[in-house]
Structure formats: C-alpha cells, structure tokens
Protein backbone atom coordinates (compact mmCIF):
# COMPACT_ATOMS: atom_id res chain seq x y z
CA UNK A 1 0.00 0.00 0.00
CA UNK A 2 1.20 3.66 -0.76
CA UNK A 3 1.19 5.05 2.36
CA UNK A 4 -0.22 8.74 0.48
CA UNK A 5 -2.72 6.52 -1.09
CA UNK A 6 -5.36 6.93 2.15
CA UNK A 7 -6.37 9.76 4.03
CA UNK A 8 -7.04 8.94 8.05
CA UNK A 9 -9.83 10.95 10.13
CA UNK A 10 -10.15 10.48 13.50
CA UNK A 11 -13.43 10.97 15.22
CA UNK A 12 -11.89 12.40 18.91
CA UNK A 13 -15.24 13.55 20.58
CA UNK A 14 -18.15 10.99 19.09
CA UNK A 15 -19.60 9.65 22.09
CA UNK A 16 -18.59 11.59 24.91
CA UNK A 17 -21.81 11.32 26.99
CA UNK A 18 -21.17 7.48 27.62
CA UNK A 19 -18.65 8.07 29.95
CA UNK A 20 -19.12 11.56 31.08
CA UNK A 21 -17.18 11.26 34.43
CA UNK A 22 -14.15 10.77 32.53
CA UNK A 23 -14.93 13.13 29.68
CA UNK A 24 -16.21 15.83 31.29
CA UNK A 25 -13.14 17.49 31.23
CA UNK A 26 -11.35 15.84 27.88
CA UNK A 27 -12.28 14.51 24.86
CA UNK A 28 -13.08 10.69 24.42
CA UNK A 29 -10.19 10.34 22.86
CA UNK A 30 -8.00 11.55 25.43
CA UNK A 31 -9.28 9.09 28.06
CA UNK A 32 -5.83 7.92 30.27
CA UNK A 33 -5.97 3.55 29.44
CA UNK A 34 -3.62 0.86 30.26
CA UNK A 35 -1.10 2.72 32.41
CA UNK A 36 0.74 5.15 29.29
CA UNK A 37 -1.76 4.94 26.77
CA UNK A 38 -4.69 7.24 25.18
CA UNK A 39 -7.94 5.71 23.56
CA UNK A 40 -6.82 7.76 20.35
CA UNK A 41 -3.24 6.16 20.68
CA UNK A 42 -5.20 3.05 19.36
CA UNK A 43 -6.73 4.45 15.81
CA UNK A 44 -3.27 6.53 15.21
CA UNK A 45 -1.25 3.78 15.70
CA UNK A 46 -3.55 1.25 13.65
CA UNK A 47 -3.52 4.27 10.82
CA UNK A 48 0.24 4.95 10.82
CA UNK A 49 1.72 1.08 10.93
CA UNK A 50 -0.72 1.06 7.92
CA UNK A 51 1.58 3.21 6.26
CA UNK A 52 -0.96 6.17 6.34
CA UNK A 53 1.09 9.22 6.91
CA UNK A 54 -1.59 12.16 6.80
CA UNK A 55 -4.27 12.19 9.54
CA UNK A 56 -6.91 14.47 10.61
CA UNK A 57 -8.22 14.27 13.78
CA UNK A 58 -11.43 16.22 14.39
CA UNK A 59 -12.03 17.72 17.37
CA UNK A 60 -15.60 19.37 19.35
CA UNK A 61 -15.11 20.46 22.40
CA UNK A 62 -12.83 19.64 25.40
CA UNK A 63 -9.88 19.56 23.13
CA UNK A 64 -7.09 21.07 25.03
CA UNK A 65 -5.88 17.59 26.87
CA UNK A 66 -6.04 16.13 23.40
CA UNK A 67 -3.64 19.17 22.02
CA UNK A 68 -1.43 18.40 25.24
CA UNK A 69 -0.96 15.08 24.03
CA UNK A 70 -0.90 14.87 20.17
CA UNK A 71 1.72 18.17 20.03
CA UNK A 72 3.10 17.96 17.09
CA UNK A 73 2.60 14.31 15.96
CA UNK A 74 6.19 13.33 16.70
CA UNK A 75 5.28 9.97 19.08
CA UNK A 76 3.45 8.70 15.45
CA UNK A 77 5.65 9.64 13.11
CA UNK A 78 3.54 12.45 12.21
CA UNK A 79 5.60 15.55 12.54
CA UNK A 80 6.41 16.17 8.40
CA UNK A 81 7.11 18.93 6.79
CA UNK A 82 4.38 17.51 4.30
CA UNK A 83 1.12 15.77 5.51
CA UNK A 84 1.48 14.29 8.83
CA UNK A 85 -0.91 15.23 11.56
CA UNK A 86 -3.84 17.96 11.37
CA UNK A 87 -5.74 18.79 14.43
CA UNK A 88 -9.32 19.92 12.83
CA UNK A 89 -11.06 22.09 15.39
CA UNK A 90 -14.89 23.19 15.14
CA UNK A 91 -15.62 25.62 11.92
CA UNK A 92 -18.64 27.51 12.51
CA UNK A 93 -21.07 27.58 15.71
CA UNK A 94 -23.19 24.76 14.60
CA UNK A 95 -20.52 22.40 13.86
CA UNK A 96 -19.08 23.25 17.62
CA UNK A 97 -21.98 21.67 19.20
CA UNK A 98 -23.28 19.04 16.94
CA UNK A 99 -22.85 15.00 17.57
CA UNK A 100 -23.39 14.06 13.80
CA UNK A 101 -20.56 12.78 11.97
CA UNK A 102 -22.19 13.95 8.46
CA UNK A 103 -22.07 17.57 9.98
CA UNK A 104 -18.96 16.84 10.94
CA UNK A 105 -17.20 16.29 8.05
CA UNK A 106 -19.04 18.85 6.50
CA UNK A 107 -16.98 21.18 8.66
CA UNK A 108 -13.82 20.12 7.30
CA UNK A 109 -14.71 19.87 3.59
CA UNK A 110 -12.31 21.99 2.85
CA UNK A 111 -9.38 19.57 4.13
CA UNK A 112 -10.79 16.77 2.50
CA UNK A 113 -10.87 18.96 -1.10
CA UNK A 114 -7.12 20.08 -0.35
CA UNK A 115 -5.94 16.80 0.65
CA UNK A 116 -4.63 15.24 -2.87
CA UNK A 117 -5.56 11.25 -1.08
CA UNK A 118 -7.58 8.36 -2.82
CA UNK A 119 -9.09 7.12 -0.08
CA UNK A 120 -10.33 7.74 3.50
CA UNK A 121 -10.26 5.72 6.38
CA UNK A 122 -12.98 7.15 9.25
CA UNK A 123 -12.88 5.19 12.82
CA UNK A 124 -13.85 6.57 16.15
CA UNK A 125 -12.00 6.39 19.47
CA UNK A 126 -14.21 3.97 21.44
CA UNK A 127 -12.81 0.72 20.11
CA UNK A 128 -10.03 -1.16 21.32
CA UNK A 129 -8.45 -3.09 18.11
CA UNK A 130 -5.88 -3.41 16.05
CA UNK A 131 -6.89 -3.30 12.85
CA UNK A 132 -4.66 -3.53 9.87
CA UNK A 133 -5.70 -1.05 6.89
CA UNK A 134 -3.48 -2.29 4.28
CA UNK A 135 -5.77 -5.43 4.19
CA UNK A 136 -8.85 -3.96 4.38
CA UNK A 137 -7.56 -1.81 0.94
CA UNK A 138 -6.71 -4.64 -0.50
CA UNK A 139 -10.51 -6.09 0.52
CA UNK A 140 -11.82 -2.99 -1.16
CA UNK A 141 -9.72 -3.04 -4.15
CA UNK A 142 -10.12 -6.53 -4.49
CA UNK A 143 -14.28 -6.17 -4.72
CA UNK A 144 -14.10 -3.47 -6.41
CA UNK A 145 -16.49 -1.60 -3.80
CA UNK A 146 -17.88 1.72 -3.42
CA UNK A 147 -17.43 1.58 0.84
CA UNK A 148 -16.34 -1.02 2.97
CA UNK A 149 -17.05 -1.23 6.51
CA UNK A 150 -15.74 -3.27 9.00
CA UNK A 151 -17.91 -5.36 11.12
CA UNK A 152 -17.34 -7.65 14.03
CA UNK A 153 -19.67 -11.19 14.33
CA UNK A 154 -20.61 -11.65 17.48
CA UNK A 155 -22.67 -10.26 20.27
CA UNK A 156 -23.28 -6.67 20.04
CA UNK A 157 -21.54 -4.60 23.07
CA UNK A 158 -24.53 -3.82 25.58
CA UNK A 159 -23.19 0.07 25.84
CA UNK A 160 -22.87 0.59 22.02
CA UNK A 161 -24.80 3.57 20.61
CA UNK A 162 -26.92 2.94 18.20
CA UNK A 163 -25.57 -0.45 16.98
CA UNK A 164 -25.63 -1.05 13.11
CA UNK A 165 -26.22 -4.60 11.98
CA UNK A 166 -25.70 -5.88 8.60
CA UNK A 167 -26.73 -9.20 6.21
CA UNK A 168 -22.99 -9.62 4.28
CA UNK A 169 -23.69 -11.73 1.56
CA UNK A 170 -20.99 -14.70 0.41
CA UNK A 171 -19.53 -12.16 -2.23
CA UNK A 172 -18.85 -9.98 0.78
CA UNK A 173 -20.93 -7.28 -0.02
CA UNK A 174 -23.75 -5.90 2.51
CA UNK A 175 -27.34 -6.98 1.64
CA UNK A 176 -29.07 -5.40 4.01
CA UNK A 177 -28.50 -3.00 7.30
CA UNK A 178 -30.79 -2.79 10.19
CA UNK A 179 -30.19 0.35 12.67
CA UNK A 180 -30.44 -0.74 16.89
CA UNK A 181 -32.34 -3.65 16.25
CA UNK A 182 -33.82 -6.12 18.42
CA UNK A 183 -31.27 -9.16 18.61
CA UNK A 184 -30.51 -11.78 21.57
CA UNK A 185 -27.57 -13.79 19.39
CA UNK A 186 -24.45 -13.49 17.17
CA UNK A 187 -24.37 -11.18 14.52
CA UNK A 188 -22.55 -8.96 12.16
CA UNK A 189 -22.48 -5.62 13.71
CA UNK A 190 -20.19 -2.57 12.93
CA UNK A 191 -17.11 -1.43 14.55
CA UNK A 192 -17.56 2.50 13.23
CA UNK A 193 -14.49 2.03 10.64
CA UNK A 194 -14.21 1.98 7.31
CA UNK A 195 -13.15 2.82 3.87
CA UNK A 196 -14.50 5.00 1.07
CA UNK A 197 -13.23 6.79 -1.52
CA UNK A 198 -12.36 10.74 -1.09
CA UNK A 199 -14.40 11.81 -3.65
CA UNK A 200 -17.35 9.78 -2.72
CA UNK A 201 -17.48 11.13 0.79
CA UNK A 202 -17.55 14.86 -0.21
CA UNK A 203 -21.04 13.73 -2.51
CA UNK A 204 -22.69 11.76 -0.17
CA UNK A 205 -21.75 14.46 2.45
CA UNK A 206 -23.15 17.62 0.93
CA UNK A 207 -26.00 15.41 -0.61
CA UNK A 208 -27.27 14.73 2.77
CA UNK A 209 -26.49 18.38 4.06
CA UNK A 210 -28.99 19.62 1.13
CA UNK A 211 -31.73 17.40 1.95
CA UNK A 212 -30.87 18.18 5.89
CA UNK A 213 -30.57 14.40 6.73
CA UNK A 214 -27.39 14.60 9.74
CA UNK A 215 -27.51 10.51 10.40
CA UNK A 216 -24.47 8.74 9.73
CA UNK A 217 -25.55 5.42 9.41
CA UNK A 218 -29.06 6.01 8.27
CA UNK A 219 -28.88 9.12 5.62
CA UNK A 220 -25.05 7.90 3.96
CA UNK A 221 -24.61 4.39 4.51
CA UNK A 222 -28.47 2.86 4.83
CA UNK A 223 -30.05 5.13 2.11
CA UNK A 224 -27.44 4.08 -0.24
CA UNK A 225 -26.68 0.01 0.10
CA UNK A 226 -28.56 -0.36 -3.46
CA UNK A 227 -27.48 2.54 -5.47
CA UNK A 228 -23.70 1.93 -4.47
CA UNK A 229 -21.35 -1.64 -3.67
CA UNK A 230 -20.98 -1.49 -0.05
CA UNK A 231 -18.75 -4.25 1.45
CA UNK A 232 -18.07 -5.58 4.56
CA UNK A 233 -14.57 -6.66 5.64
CA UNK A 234 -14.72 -8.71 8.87
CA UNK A 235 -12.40 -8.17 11.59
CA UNK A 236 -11.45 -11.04 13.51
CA UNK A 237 -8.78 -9.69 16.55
CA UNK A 238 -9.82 -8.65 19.85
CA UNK A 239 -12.03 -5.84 20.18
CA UNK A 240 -13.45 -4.00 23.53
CA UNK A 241 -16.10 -1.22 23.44
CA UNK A 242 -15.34 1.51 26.06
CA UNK A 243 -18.83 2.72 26.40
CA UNK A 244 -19.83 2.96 30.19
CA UNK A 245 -17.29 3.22 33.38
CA UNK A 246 -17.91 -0.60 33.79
CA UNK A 247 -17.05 -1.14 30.66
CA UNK A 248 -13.86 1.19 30.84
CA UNK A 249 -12.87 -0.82 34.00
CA UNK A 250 -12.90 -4.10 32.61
CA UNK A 251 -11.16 -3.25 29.43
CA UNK A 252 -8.39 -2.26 31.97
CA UNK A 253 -8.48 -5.44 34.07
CA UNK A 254 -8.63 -7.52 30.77
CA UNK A 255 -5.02 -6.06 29.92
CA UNK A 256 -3.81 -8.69 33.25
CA UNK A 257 -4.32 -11.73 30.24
CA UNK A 258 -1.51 -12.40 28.64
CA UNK A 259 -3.37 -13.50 25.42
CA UNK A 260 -5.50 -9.96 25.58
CA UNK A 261 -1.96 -7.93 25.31
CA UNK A 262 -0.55 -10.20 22.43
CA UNK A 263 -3.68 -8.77 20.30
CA UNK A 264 -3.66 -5.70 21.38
CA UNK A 265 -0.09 -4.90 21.51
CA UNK A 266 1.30 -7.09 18.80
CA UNK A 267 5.05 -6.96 18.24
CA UNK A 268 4.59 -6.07 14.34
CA UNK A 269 2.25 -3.49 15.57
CA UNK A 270 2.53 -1.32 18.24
CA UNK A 271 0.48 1.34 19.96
CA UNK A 272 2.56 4.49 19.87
CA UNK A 273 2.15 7.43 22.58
CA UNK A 274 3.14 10.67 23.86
CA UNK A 275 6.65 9.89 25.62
CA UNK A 276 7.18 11.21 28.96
CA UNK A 277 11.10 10.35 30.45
CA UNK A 278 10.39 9.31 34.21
CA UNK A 279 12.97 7.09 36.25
CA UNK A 280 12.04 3.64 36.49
CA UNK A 281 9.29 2.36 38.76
CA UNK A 282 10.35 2.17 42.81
CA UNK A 283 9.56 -0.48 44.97
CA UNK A 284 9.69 -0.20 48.84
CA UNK A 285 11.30 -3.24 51.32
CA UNK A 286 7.62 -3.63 52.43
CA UNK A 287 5.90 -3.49 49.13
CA UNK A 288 4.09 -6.85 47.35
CA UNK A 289 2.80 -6.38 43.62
CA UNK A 290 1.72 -9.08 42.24
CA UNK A 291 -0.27 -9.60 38.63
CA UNK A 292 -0.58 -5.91 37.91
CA UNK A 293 0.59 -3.14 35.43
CA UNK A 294 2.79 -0.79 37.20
CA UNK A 295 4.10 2.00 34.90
CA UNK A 296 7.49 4.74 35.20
CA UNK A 297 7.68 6.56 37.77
CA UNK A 298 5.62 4.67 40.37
CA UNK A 299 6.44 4.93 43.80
CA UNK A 300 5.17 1.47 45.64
CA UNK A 301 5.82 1.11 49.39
CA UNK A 302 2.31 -0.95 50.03
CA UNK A 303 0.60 -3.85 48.47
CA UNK A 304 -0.61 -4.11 44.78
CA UNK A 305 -3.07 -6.48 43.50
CA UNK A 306 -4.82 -6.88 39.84
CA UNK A 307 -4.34 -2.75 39.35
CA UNK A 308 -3.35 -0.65 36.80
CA UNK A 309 -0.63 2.18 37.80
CA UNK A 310 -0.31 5.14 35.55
CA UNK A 311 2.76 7.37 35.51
CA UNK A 312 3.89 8.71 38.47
CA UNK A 313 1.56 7.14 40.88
CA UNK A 314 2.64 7.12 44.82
CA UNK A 315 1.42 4.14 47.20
CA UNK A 316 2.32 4.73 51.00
CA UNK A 317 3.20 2.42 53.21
CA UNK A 318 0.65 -0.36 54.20
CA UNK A 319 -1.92 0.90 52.05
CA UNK A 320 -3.55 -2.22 50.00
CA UNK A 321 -4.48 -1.69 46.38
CA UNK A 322 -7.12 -4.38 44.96
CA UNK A 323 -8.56 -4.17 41.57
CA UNK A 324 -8.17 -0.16 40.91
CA UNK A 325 -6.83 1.49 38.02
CA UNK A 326 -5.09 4.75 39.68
CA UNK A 327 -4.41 7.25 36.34
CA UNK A 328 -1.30 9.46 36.17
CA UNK A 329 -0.10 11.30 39.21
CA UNK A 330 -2.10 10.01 41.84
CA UNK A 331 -1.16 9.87 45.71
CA UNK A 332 -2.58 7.24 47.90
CA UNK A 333 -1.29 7.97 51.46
CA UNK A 334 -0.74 5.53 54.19
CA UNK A 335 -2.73 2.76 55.53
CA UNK A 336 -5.23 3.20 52.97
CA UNK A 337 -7.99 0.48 51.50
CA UNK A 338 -8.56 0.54 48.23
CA UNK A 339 -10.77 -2.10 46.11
CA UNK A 340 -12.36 -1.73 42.62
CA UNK A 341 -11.53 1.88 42.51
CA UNK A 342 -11.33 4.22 39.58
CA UNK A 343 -8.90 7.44 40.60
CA UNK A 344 -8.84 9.46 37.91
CA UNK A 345 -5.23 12.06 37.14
CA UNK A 346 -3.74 14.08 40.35
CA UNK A 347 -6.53 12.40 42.73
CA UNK A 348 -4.63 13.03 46.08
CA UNK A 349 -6.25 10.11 48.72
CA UNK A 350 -5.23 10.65 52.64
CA UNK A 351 -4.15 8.57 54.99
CA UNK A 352 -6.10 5.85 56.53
CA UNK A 353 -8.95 5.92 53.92
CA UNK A 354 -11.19 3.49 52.49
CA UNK A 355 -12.98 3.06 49.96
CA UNK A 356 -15.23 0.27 48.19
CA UNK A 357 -16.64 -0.62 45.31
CA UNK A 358 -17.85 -3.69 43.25
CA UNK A 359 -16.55 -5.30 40.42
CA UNK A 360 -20.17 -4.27 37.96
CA UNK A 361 -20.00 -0.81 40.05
CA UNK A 362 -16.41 0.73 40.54
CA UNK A 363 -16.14 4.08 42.72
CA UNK A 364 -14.92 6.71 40.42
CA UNK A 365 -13.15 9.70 41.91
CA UNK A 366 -12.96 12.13 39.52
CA UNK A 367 -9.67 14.42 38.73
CA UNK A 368 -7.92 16.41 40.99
CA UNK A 369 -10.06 15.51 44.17
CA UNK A 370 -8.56 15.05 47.45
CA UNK A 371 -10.07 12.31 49.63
C-alpha cells in the first residue's frame, strides 16, 4: 500500500456522553488507558503502521488535553514537513456543538478537497483493536467496492450507541443494514471504521447536508446500500467497546491476560504514545505487587493487587491496592484500603482511607479531588 494513497480521520469527541465522568473534562479520545496509553493512541497507531502518513483528527469540544498530548505528531511519526498530523477544530457555531458525523465532516470539507488522497479511512476512538488497513484496501480493491465497513460477528456490546447490523452476503458485499435492532444472538455488527473513496465522501456528504438528513448510518450508509457496492470486511482480533465506566474498567483489568496484550499490543504493531522520560518504577522493602501493570515513575511502598498504575503514581506504606486502576499522578497515602476503585489524574487520597466498590460498580473519583 502507498502510504499517500489513504487519508485517516479520526473521530476524537463521538460519544462523549457514555462516559461523562471521565470526559467531562477531555475529549473521548483523550481518556488515560492501560497505564501510558490514550484511547486515540489506538486508531493513530492502527492508521500509521498502515503506512498512512496524513491524519486528521477532528475535534468538538474539550480539546485542550487532546492538544497536550498529540503536540506535534512526533510519538506517530507524524511531525512532516508535508502531511502528517492535522488537528481539525470546530468551523462555525453549529458544527461546535453538533454530535453528527455527516455535519462533521461537512466542517472540514475543505481539508478533504485540499488533501490530494484516494481514499479515507474514518474510525472513532471507542474501540479497542488493532486493525490492519493495508488489508482492508486490499478487501476494497479486491471487490471493487464503493465503501467497505468493518464489522465484528458476534454479540453486540450492551453500551454501544446505536448499533448497526448488517446481512454480508458470500460475495462480501452488505445486503441489508438494520439500525439498533432487536437481537438476543451473534451477529454482524459494525465497529464505526471503514473505507471510502475521497471523492465519494464529499457527494454523499453535501447530498445529505442539502436534503438536511445529519444521520451517519441512516442518511449515507443505509439510504445508499442499493445505489452503491458497499462491502463488509470482517475483523477477527480482539475488540473491547469503552462505552460505560464498567465497561472502561474491565477493558483495563482484561489487559492482566496475557493473550488480551498479544492482540492488542502485537510486536509487528505497536500502539505508539506521547513519551514522557520518568525514572524507572520504585519499589519499597515492604511493598508486594503481584499480577498488575505498574508504569514509570511509580512509587510502591504498600501492596498491589490486579491494578493498573499510571505514571507517576505514589502508594504509601501499608496501604492495599485491589482491583483499581489509579491514572497518572495520583497519591494514595498511608494505611489506605482501596478495592475496585477508579482514581482518575492528580486524585490526592489521605491517609487511613477506604474506599469500596464492586466489580459491575467501581467508585470513580474524579480528577484532581482530594479524599
């Protein structure tokens, strides 16, 4: 694949309001995960070992983490002198409040007529995957389609918004799509990626802003399955939906199986991220860590069990950690009791405290509060 041959847009703020307690303050795609990592960190990375080297990430509101963290794309490989990464901010009141992708994209029509690429890849920020591009261009290619989007078969995610189902016939192209549909079982449902050609999207895009129709999947994709080929390219690696705290916690706790982090985090593929040089993480004579993610700059004088450490967190002495994901900065003081706790960045925890939760409701202490 010629790496100029697809354009990559990133979708940074599409479904904020699923987990507001962690995006009240950031964009989706600035959510802390895993210990280093950003939720956008996944569609970059998926985009750029692709060989795509020009991608827009479109922004709504709460954008300023994001900024923070993408600079100037150097962690990706993004910092060019030609293409590379564009931060695409709101153009226009209307488009600074809006949740539709159409309207959306409409904003930035003038980056997508500047930009000189074939195709465009479109994925959100809510999916955990690693999906490879080059083979779903040669899918495309291949079938000679219009669009292809990738769908998952299986059970759809209980959080998902607005789930889109589809009938792939054996040729591989989509027969039929059903929009949040009734369904118990397996079935082919889609992931919120996929590929069209550049020229396409700017059509179908004003042609629904004319006839003021602002639904993704129902005004582009639905309206159109018989006047255009529409394909579906299944995608077979792990996946996780991060569309509820719950569901945010256990995609965090799944990272403890080895088999989870040699899909996610495949050798050939990495995730890329913002770099931050810390010293190496300290451990304490009284300390006991055992089956967790601890990352630089932890400080670890009590006991750690099943957690996930971000950057720079402190544990005091005799404090006992079970089942928590404590995000970057975070001080937990002495003698504390922690269990299926959610501590979002620079939460500062006293000594002596405790606090509960369960694992299908974690406590969630949102950022910079002091306990």
């Amino acid at each position: 694949m010629r790496g100029n041959n697809i354009l990559g847009i990133v979708f940074s703020n599409m479904h904020d309001e699923k987990i507001r307690e962690l995006t009240e303050k950031r964009a989706m795609g600035s959510v802390p995960f895993g210990g280093r990592y950003r939720l956008i960190d996944f569609p970059l990375s998926n985009m750029v070992n692709s060989g795509i080297n020009k991608v827009g990430v479109i922004t709504k509101s709460n954008y300023q983490s994001l900024m923070d963290h993408l600079g100037s794309g150097k962690a990706w490989d993004l910092s060019r002198k030609r293409e590379g990464l564009f931060i695409l901010p709101p153009f226009g009141r209307e488009a600074s409040n809006t949740d539709s992708r159409i309207e959306l994209l409409s904003s930035i029509s003038s980056f997508l007529r500047n930009s000189n690429e074939e195709f465009v890849a479109l994925s959100d920020c809510d999916i955990l995957c690693s999906i490879n591009f080059s083979s779903v261009l040669s899918f495309h290619l291949q079938h000679d389609a219009d669009i292809t989007i990738v769908y998952r078969h299986g059970r759809i995610p209980l959080d998902m918004a607005d789930p889109a189902v589809y009938t792939v016939g054996p040729d591989g192209r989509i027969l039929d799509m059903l929009i949040s549909p009734r369904t118990d079982g397996a079935c082919d449902f889609g992931m919120s990626v996929l590929l069209i050609r550049r020229e396409l999207l700017m059509c179908l895009v004003d042609d629904c802003i004319s006839r003021n129709q602002y639904h993704f999947e129902r005004d582009l994709l639905q309206r159109n399955l018989a006047k255009y080929k529409v394909c579906g390219y299944q995608y077979t690696g792990y996946m996780r939906l991060i569309g509820s705290v719950q569901s945010y916690f256990e995609a965090n706790m799944s990272l403890m199986l080895q088999e989870v982090r040699e899909q996610l985090f495949a050798k050939d593929r990495p995730v890329f991220t913002k770099v931050r040089d810390d010293m190496p993480a300290r451990y304490g004579l009284g300390a006991s860590v055992s089956n967790s993610i601890i990352a630089d700059g932890c400080v670890v004088d009590g006991t750690v069990e099943n957690c996930v450490l971000f950057r720079g967190v402190k544990v005091g002495r005799g404090t006992v950690l079970r089942n928590c994901v404590i995000m970057q900065d975070g001080a937990i003081g002495a003698g504390c009791q922690l269990s299926y706790v959610i501590a979002d960045k620079d939460v500062d925890i006293k000594n002596e405290r405790s606090l509960m939760g369960f694992q299908s409701y974690p406590v969630l202490i949102s950022k910079g509060a002091v306990v």
